[in-house]
Protein backbone atom coordinates (compact mmCIF):
# COMPACT_ATOMS: atom_id res chain seq x y z
CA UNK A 1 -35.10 143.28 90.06
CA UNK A 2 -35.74 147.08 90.65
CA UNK A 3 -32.60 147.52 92.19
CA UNK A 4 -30.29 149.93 90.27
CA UNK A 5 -27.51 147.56 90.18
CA UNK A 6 -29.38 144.52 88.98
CA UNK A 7 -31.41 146.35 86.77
CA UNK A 8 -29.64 146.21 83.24
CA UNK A 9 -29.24 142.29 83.64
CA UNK A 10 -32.32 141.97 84.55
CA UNK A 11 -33.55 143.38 81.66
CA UNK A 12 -31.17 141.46 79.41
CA UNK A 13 -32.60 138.12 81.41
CA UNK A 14 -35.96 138.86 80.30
CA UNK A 15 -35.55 139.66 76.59
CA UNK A 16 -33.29 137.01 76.15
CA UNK A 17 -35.73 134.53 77.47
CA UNK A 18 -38.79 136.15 75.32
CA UNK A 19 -36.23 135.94 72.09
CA UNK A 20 -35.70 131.82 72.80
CA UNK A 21 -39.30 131.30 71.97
CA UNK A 22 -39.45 133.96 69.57
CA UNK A 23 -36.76 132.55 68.12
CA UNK A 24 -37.49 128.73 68.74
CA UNK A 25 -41.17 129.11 67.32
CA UNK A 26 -41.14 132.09 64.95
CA UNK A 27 -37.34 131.66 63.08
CA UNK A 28 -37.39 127.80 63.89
CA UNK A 29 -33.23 128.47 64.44
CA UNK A 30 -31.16 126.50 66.59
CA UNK A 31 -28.66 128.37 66.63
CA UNK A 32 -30.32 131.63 68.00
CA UNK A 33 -32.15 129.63 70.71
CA UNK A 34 -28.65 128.50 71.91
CA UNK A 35 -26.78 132.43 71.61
CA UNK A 36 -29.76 133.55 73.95
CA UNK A 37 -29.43 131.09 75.90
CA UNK A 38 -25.74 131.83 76.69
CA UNK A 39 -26.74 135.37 77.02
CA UNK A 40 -29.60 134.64 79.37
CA UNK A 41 -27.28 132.41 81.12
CA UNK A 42 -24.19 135.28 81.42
CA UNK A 43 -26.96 137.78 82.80
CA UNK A 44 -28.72 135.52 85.15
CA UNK A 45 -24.99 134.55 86.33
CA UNK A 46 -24.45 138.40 86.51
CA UNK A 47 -27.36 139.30 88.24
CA UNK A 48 -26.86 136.38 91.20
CA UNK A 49 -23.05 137.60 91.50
CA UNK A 50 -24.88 140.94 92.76
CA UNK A 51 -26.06 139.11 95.86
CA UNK A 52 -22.15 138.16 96.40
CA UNK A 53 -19.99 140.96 98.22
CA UNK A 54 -17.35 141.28 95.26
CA UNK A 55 -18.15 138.71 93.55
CA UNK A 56 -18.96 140.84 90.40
CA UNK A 57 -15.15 142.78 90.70
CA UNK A 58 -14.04 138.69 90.63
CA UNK A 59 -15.55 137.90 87.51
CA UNK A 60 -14.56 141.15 86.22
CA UNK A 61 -10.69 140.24 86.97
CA UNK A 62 -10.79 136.35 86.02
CA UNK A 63 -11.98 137.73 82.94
CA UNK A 64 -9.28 140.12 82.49
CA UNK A 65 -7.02 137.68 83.25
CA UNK A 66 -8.12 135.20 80.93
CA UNK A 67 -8.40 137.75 77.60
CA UNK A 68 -5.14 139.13 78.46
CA UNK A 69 -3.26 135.49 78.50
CA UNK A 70 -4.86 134.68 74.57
CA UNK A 71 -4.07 138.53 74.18
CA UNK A 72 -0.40 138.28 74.51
């Protein structure tokens, strides 16, 4: 998690997991339980692509390619 590259989303893993249960327990919303948990999802999906020899620069073109279909 120290690592320079895996840094940021590990960061974003961790407050997105304290902010479910601050927002599960505290706000009592739904519907901010389930954003972080998409986020905290995306950066743990992120962060495990780093282990993967390109598998970041893969995601990073699917998703290019997939914004610039609905783009056009």
């Amino acid at each position: 998690m120290k690592d320079k590259d895996r840094r940021v989303s590990a960061i974003i893993f961790l407050v997105s997991l304290i902010m479910i249960f601050v927002s599960a327990f505290t706000f009592k919303s739904k519907l901010l339980v389930l954003i972080f948990l998409i986020i905290q999802f995306c950066a743990y999906t992120w962060y495990a692509a780093s282990y993967i020899p390109f598998a970041r620069d893969c995601i990073k073109n699917c998703l290019k390619g997939i914004t610039n279909k609905f783009i056009k």
